[in-house]
Protein backbone atom coordinates (compact mmCIF):
# COMPACT_ATOMS: atom_id res chain seq x y z
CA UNK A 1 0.00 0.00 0.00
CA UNK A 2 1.32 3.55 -1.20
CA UNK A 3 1.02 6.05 1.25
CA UNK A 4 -1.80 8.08 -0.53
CA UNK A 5 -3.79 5.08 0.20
CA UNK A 6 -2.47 4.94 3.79
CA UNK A 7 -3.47 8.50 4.21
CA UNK A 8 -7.00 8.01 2.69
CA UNK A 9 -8.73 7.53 5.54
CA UNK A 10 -7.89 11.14 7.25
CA UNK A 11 -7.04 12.97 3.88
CA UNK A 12 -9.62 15.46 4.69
CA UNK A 13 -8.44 15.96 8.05
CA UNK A 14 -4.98 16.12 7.20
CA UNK A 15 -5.68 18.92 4.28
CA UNK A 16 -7.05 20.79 7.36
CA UNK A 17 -4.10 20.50 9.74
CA UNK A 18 -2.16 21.53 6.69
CA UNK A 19 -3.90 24.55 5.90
CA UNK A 20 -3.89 25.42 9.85
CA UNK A 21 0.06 25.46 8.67
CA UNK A 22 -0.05 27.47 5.98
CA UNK A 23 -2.04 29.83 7.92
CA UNK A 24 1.12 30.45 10.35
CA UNK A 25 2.93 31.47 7.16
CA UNK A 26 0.72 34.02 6.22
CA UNK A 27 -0.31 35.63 9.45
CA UNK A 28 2.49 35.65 11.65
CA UNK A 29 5.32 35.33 9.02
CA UNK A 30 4.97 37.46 6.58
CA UNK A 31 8.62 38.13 5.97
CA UNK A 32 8.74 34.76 4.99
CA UNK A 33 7.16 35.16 1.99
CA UNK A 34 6.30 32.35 -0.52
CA UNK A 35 8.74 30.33 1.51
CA UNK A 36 6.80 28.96 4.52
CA UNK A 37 5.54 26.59 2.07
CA UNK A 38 8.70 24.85 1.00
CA UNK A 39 9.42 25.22 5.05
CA UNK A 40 6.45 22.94 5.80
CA UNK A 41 7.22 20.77 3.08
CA UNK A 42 10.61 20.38 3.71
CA UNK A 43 9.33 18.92 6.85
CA UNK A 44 8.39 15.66 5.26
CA UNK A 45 4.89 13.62 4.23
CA UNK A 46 3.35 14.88 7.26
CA UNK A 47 4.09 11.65 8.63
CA UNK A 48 3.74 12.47 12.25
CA UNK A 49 0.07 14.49 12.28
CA UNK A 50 -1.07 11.37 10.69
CA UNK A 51 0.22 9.45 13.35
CA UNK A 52 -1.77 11.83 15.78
CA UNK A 53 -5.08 11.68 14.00
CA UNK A 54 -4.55 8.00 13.00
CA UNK A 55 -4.17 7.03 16.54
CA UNK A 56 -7.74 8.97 17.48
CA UNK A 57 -9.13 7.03 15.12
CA UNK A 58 -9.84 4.16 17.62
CA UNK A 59 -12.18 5.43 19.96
CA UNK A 60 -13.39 8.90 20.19
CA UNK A 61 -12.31 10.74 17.38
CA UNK A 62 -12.45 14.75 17.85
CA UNK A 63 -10.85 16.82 15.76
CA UNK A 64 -11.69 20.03 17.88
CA UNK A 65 -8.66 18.17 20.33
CA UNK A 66 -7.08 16.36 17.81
CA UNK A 67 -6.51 19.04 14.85
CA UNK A 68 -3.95 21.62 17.28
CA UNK A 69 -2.71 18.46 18.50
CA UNK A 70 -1.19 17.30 14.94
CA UNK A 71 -0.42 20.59 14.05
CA UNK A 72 1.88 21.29 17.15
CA UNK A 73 3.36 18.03 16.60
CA UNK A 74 4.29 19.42 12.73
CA UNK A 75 5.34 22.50 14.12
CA UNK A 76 7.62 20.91 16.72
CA UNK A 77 9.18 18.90 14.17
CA UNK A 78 9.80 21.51 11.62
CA UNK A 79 11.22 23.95 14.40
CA UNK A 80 13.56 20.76 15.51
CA UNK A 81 14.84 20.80 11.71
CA UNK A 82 15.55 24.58 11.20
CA UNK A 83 17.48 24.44 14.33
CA UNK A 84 19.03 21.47 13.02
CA UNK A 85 19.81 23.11 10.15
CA UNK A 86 22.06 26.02 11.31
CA UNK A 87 23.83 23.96 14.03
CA UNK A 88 25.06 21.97 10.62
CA UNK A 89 25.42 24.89 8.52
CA UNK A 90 23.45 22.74 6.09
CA UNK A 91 22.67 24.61 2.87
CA UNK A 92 20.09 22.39 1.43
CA UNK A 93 16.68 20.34 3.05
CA UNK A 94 14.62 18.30 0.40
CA UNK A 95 15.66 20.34 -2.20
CA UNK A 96 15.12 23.82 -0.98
CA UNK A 97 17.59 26.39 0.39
CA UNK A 98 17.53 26.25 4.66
CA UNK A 99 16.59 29.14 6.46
CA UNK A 100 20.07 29.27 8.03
CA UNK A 101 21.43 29.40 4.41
CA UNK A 102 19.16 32.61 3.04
CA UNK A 103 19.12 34.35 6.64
CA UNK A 104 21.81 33.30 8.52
CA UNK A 105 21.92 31.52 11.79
CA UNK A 106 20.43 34.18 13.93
CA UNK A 107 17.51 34.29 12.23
CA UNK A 108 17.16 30.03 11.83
CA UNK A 109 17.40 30.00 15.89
CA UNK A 110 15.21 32.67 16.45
CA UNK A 111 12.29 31.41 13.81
CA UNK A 112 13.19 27.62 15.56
CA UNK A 113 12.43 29.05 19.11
CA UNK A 114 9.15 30.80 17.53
CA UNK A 115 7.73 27.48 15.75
CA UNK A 116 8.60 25.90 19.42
CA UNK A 117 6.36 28.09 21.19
CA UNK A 118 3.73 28.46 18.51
CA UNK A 119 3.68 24.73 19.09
CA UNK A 120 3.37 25.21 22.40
CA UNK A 121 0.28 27.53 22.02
CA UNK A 122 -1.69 25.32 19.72
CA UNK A 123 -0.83 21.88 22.44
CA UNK A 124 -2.51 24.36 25.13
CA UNK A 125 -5.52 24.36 23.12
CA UNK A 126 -5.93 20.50 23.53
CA UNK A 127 -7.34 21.41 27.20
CA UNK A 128 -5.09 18.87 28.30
CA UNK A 129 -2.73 19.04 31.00
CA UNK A 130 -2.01 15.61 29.89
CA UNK A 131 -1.10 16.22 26.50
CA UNK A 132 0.95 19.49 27.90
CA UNK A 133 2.94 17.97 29.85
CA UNK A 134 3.84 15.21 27.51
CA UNK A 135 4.68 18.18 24.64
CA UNK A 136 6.96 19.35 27.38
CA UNK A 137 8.43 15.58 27.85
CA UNK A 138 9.24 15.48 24.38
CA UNK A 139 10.65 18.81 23.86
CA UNK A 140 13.03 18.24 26.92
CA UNK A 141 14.37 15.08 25.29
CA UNK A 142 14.62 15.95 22.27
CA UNK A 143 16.96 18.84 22.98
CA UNK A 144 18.98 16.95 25.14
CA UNK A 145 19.61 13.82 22.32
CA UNK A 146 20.71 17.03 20.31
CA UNK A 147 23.25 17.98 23.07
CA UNK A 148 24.57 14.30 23.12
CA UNK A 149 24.83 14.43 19.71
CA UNK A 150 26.87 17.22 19.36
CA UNK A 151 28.92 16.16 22.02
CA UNK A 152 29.28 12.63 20.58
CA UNK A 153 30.52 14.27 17.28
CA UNK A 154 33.61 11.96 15.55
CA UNK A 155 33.18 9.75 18.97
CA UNK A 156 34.31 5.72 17.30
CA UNK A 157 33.66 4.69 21.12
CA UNK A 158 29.70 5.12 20.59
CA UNK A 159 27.73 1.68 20.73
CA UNK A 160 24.71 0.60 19.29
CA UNK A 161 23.12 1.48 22.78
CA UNK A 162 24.15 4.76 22.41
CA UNK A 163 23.33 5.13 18.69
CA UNK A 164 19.65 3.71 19.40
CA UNK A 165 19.01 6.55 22.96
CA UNK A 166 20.21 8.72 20.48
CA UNK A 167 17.39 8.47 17.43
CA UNK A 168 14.61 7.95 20.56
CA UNK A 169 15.29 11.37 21.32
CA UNK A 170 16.26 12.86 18.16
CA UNK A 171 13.38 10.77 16.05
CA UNK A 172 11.33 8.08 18.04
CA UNK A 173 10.41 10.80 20.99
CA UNK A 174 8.10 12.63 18.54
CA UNK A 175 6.40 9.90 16.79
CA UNK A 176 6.17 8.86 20.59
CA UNK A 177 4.33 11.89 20.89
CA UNK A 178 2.27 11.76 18.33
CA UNK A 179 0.58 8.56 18.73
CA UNK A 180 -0.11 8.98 22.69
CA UNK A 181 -1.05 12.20 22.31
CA UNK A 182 -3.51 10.71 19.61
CA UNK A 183 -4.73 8.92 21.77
CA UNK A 184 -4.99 11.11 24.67
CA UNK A 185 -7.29 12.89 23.40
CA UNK A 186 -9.85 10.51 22.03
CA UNK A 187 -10.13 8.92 25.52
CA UNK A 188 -8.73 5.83 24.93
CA UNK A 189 -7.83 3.36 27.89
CA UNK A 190 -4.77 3.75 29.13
CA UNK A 191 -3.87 -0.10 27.72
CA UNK A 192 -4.58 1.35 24.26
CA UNK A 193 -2.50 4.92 25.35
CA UNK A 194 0.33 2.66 26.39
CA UNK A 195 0.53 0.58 23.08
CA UNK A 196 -0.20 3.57 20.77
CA UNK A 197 2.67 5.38 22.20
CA UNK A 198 4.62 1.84 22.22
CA UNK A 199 3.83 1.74 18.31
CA UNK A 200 5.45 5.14 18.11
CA UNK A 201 8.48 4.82 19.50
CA UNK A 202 9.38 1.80 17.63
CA UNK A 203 8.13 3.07 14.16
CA UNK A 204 10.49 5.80 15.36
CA UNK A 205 13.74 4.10 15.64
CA UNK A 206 12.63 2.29 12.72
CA UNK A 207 12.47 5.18 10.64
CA UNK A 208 15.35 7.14 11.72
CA UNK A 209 17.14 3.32 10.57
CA UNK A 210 16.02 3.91 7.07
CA UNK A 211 16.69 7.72 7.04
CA UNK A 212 20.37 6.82 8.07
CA UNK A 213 20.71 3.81 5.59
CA UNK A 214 19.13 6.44 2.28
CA UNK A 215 22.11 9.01 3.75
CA UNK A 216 24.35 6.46 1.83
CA UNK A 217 22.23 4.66 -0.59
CA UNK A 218 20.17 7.14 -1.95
CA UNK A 219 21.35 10.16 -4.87
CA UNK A 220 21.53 13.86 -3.73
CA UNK A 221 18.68 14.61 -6.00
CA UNK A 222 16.34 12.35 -4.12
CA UNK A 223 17.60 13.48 -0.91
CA UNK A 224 17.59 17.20 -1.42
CA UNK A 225 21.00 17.45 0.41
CA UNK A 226 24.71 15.97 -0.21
CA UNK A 227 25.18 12.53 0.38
CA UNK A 228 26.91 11.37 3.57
CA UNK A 229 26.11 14.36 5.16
CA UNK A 230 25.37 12.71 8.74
CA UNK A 231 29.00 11.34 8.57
CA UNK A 232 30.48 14.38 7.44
CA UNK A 233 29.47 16.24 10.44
CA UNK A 234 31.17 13.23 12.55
CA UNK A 235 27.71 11.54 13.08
CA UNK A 236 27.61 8.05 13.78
CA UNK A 237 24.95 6.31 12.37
CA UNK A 238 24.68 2.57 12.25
CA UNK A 239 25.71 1.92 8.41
CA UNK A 240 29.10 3.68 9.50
CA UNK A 241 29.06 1.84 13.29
CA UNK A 242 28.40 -1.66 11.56
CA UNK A 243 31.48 -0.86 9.11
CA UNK A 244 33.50 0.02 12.64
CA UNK A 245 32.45 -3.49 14.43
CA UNK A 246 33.58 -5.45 11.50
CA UNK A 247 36.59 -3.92 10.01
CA UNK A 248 37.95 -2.99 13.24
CA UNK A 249 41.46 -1.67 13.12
CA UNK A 250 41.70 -0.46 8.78
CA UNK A 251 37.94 1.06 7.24
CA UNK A 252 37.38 4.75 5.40
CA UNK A 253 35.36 5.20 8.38
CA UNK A 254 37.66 5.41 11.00
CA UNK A 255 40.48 7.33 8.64
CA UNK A 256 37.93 10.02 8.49
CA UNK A 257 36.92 10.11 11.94
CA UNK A 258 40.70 10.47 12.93
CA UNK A 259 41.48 12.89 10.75
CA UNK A 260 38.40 14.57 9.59
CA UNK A 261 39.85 14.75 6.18
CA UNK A 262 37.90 14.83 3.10
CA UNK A 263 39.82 12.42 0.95
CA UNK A 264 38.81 9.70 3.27
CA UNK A 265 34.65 10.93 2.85
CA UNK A 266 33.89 9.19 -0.90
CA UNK A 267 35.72 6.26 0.87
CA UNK A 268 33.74 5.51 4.10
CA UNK A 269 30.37 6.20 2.17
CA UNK A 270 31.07 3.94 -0.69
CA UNK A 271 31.83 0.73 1.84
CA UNK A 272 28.28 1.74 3.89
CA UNK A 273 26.86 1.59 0.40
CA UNK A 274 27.94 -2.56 0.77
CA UNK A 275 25.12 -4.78 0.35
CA UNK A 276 26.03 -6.87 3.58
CA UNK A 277 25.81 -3.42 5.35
CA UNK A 278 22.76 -2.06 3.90
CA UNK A 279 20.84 -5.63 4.69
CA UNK A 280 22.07 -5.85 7.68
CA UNK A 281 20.59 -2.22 8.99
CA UNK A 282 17.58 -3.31 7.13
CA UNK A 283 17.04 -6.39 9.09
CA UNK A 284 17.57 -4.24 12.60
CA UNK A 285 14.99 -1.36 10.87
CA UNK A 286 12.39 -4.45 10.43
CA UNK A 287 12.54 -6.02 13.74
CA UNK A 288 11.59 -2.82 15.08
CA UNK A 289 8.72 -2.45 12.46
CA UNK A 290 8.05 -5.92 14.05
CA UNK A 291 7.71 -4.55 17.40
CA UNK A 292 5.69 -1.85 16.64
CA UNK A 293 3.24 -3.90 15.05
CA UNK A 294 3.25 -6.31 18.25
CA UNK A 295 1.89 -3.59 20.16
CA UNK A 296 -1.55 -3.35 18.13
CA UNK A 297 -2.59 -6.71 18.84
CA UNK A 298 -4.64 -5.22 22.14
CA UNK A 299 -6.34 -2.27 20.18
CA UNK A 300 -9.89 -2.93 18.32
CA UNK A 301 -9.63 -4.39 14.76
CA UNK A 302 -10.72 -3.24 12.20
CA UNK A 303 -9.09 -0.52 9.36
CA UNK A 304 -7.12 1.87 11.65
CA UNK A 305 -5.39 -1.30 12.83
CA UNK A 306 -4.15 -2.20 9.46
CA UNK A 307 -3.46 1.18 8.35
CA UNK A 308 -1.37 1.29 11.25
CA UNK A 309 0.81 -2.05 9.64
CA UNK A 310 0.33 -0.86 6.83
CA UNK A 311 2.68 2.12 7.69
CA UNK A 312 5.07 0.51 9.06
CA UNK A 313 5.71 -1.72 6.22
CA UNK A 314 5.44 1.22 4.23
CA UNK A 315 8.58 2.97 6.61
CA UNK A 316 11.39 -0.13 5.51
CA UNK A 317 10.46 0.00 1.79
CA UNK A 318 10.66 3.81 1.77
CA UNK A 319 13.22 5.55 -0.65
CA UNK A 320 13.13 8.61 0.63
């Protein structure tokens, strides 16, 4: 199933949270001009307010609670990727210049922190202290997987451990968010809250997987931004950490790491571009589309349950 057909069942609603977006861009951001748009898109498929509105879908499904619900949850993530952005000095984001890149980095942190608290506003619309407090959950760990990222920065001593607490907060945290928030707010038990947000997490780390396998594998054109680009920043991400536990003391890899020079990039990316290497993070990014899929088996069949598996097979066969 493509994900057009994944979205069908909330299309309408999701066309709604997305013109709630574009709504930002013209009211409060005028400066931005016709680029708010590419902003939002440059966000992604608007894979996470799905997640939100897919996850009402069970039980009582309200879109007065659960429309500012999936659109702080966009807003969050976009804000995460303009700050992103300048902290990388990355130039390009799905094919479109970066904030950082036509403004400069003052201006990327300063529209970041505004999207955070605009997200804020629109979670505090919910009514929910439980959904506000869980926003604030998220946006705590979150920033502090980016500070242990930055930190961690050309670390080789990282483990898989380490690389895995590292996508919860950078990736899994908001999808996390997203589904228990979901459903939150449609008044599910708190068995179905538990394995919603279970679902999320794990879809998470799942996708992050396939995000830092298409850093290799995919072209710059599909990406929107150079190839690599994770490692180049001294990012360990588990093609690169695989090539590390198997080639232990010679790899491309590790020369780069050591000495941060370019000659050894084309290297390192080319041997994560292996086969063994690419099926190998594959098989970890499927387990954990495995476990996510575990968790619906105590929520009520029926569509929304195999939309939901639907999804996650759709996350491993992604290409972009």
């Amino acid at each position: 199933m493509e994900l057009n057909e994944i979205y069908a069942p909330i299309r309408e609603d999701l066309a709604r949270v997305k013109a709630e977006l574009a709504s930002i861009g013209d009211i409060d951001l005028p400066w931005l001009s016709g680029k708010w748009g590419y902003l939002v898109k440059g966000s992604g498929k608007g894979m996470r307010p799905t997640l939100t509105l897919l996850a009402g879908k069970f039980y009582n499904y309200d879109m007065a609670y659960l429309l500012p619900m999936a659109v702080s949850v966009e807003l969050m993530h976009t804000s995460t990727l303009v700050h992103d952005d300048a902290i990388d000095n990355s130039e390009m984001r799905r094919g479109y210049p970066t904030v950082n890149s036509i403004w400069g980095d003052d201006v990327a942190i300063l529209l970041g922190d505004y999207l955070f608290a605009k997200a804020a506003e629109y979670v505090a619309d919910t009514q929910s202290p439980r959904a506000i407090k869980l926003f604030s959950q998220t946006l705590g760990i979150i920033s502090s997987g980016e500070i242990n990222q930055f930190f961690a920065a050309f670390n080789m001593e990282q483990t898989r451990d380490d690389y895995i607490k590292r996508i919860s907060g950078k990736t899994a945290s908001l999808f996390s968010l997203a589904t228990e928030s979901g459903a939150l707010l449609s008044e599910a038990p708190q068995e179905a809250v538990s394995a919603l947000k279970a679902y999320g997490y794990n879809l998470g780390i799942a996708f992050q997987i396939v995000d830092d396998i298409l850093d290799f594998t995919s072209t710059e054109e599909e990406l929107g931004k150079p190839i690599g680009s994770d490692l180049a920043q001294g990012t360990l991400t588990l093609p690169a950490m695989l090539i590390l536990e198997r080639y232990p003391e010679a790899n491309p890899v590790r020369k780069y790491l050591e000495t941060r020079d370019e000659e050894h990039l084309a290297p390192a990316i080319e041997r994560a571009r292996q086969e063994d290497i690419v099926n190998e993070c594959y098989r970890v990014a499927t387990d954990y589309c495995q476990q996510a899929c575990r968790n619906l088996d105590t929520l009520p069949e029926g569509e929304t349950r195999q939309i939901f598996r639907e999804l996650a097979d759709y996350v491993v066969r992604r290409k972009e």
